[in-house]
Protein backbone atom coordinates (compact mmCIF):
# COMPACT_ATOMS: atom_id res chain seq x y z
CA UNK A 1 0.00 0.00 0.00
CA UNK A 2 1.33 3.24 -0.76
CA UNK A 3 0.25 7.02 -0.04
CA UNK A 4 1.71 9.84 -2.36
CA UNK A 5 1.71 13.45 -0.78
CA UNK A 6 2.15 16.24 -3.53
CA UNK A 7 2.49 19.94 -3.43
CA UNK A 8 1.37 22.21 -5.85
CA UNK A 9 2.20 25.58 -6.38
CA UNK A 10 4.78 25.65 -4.62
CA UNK A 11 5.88 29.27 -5.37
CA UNK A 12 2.64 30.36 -4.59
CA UNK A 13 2.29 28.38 -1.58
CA UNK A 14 5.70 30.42 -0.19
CA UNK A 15 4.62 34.24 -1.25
CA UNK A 16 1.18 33.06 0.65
CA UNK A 17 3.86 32.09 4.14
CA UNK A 18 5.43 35.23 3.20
CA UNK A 19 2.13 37.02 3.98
CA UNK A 20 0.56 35.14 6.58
CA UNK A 21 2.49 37.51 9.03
CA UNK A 22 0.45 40.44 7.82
CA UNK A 23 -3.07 37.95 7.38
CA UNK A 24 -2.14 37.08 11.06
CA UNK A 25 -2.16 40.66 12.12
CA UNK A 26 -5.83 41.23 12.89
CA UNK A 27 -6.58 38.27 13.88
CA UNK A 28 -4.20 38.37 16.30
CA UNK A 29 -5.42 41.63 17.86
CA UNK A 30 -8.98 40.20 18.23
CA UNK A 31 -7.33 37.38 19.93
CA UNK A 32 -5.48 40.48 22.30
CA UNK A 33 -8.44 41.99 22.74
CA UNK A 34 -10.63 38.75 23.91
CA UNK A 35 -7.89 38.10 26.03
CA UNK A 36 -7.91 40.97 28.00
CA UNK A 37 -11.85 40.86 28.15
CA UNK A 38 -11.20 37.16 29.47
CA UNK A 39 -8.87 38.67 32.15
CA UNK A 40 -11.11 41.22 33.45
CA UNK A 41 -13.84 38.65 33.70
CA UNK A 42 -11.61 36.42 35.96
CA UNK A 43 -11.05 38.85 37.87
CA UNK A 44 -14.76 40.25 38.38
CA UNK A 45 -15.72 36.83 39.04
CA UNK A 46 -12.91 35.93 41.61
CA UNK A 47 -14.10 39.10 43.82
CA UNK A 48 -17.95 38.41 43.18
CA UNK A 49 -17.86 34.51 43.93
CA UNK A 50 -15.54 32.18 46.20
CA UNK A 51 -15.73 31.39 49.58
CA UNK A 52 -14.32 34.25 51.60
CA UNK A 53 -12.52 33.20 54.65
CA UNK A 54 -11.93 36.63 56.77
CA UNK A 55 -13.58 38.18 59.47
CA UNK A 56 -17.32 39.10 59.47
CA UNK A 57 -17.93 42.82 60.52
CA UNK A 58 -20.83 45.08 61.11
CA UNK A 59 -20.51 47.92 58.10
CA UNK A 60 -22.52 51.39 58.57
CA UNK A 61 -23.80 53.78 56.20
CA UNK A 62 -25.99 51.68 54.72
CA UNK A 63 -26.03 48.83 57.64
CA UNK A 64 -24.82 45.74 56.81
CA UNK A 65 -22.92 42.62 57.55
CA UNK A 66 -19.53 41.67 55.57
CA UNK A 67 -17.72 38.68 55.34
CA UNK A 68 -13.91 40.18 54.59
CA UNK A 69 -11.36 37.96 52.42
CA UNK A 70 -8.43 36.63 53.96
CA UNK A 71 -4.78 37.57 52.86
CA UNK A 72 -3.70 35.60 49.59
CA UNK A 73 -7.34 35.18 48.57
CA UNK A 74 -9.30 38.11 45.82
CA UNK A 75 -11.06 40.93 47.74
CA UNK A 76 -14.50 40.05 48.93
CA UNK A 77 -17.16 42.29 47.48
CA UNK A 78 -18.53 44.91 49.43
CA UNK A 79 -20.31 48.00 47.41
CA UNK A 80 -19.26 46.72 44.06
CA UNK A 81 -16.89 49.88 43.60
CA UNK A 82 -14.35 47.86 42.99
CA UNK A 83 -15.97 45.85 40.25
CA UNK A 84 -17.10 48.41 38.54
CA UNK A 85 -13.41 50.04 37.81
CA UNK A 86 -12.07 47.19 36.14
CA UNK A 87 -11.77 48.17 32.59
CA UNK A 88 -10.05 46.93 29.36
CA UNK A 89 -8.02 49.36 27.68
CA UNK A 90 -7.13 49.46 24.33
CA UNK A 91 -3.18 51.51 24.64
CA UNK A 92 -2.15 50.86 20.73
CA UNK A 93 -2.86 48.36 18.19
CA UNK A 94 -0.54 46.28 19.51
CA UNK A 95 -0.94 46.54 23.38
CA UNK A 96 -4.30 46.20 25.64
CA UNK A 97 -4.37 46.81 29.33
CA UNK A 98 -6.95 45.56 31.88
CA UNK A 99 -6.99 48.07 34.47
CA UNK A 100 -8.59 49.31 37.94
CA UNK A 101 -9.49 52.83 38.48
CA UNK A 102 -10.56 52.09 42.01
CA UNK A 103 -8.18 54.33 43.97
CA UNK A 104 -7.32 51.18 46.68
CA UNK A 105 -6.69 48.83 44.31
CA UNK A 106 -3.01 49.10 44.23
CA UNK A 107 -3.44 48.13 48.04
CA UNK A 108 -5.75 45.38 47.57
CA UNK A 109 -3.26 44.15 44.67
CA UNK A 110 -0.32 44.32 46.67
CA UNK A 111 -1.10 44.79 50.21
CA UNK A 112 0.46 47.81 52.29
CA UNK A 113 2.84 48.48 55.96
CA UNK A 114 -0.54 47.34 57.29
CA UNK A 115 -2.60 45.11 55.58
CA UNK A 116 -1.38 41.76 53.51
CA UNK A 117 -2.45 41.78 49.98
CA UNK A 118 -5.72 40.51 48.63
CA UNK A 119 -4.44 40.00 44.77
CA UNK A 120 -7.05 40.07 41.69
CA UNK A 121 -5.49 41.12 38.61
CA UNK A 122 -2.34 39.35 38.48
CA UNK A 123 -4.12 35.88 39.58
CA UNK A 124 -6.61 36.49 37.00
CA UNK A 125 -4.09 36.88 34.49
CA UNK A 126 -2.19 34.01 35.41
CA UNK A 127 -5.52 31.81 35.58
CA UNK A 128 -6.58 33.39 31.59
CA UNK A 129 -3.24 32.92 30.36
CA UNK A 130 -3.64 29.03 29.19
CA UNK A 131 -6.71 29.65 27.71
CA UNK A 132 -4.98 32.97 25.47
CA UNK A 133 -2.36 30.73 24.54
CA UNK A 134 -4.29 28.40 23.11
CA UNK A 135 -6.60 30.72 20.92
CA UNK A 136 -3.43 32.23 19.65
CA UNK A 137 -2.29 28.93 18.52
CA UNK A 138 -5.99 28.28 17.33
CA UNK A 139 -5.47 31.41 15.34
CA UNK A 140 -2.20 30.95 13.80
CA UNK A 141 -3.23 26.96 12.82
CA UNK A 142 -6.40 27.94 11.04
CA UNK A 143 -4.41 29.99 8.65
CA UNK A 144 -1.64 27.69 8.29
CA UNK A 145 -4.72 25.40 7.56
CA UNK A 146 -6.07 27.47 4.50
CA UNK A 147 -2.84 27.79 2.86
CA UNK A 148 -2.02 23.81 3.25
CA UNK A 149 -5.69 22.91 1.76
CA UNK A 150 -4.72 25.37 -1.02
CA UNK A 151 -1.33 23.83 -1.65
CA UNK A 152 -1.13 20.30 -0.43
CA UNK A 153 -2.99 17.12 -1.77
CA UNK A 154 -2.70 13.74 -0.37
């Protein structure tokens, strides 16, 4: 039994690899940009949902009960400030930030002289990353599969 591979075109088939770097270009910022949308979504849910594990305290003005998180773990939710200021921000074509405007979140993030840090973004990230990854290689193979149907017959 025998199975012939042949290529055709091949010229053709290396000026199209020659400009798969600029075919890849948009789809690789929609992949940036649903990455970063992926990351602030972590991170909203991490601070919305999960077991909180600090101390419960009486809060005033309005009166209510809340459950604090511990160090290590994301911030527990309290007014939904927080949430709200975590936005996606499109720098450059090339670079998209997922930011919080909440003025404490720099503490939260990273703790200060007297209070450990209850980290958000940066697990969030870390958490998204596989997932990025993985749609960037989707990317990249599904136009590496249109020139190869184009150029290769088995």
């Amino acid at each position: 039994m025998k199975i012939g591979i042949q290529v055709k075109n091949i010229n053709e088939a290396l000026k199209k690899f020659d400009t798969l770097k600029k075919d890849l270009e948009t789809p690789f910022r929609e992949v940036i940009a649903g990455g970063a949308q992926l990351i602030r979504g972590e991170a909203i849910r991490s601070i919305q949902s999960g077991a909180k594990s600090g101390r419960t305290y009486e809060k005033y003005n309005p009166r209510r009960t809340h459950k604090a998180s511990a160090p290590g773990q994301a911030p527990a939710s309290d007014t939904g400030n927080l949430v709200s200021q975590i936005r996606v921000k499109e720098e450059n074509k090339d670079l998209v930030k997922v930011e919080s405007n909440a003025l404490y979140s720099s503490f939260l993030e990273f703790g200060t002289s007297k209070m450990l840090a209850r980290p958000f973004l940066f697990p969030a990230t870390e958490r998204s990353r596989p997932k990025i990854v993985q749609a960037v290689f989707n990317r990249v193979k599904q136009e590496i599969q249109k020139i190869a149907k184009w150029v290769i017959t088995v």
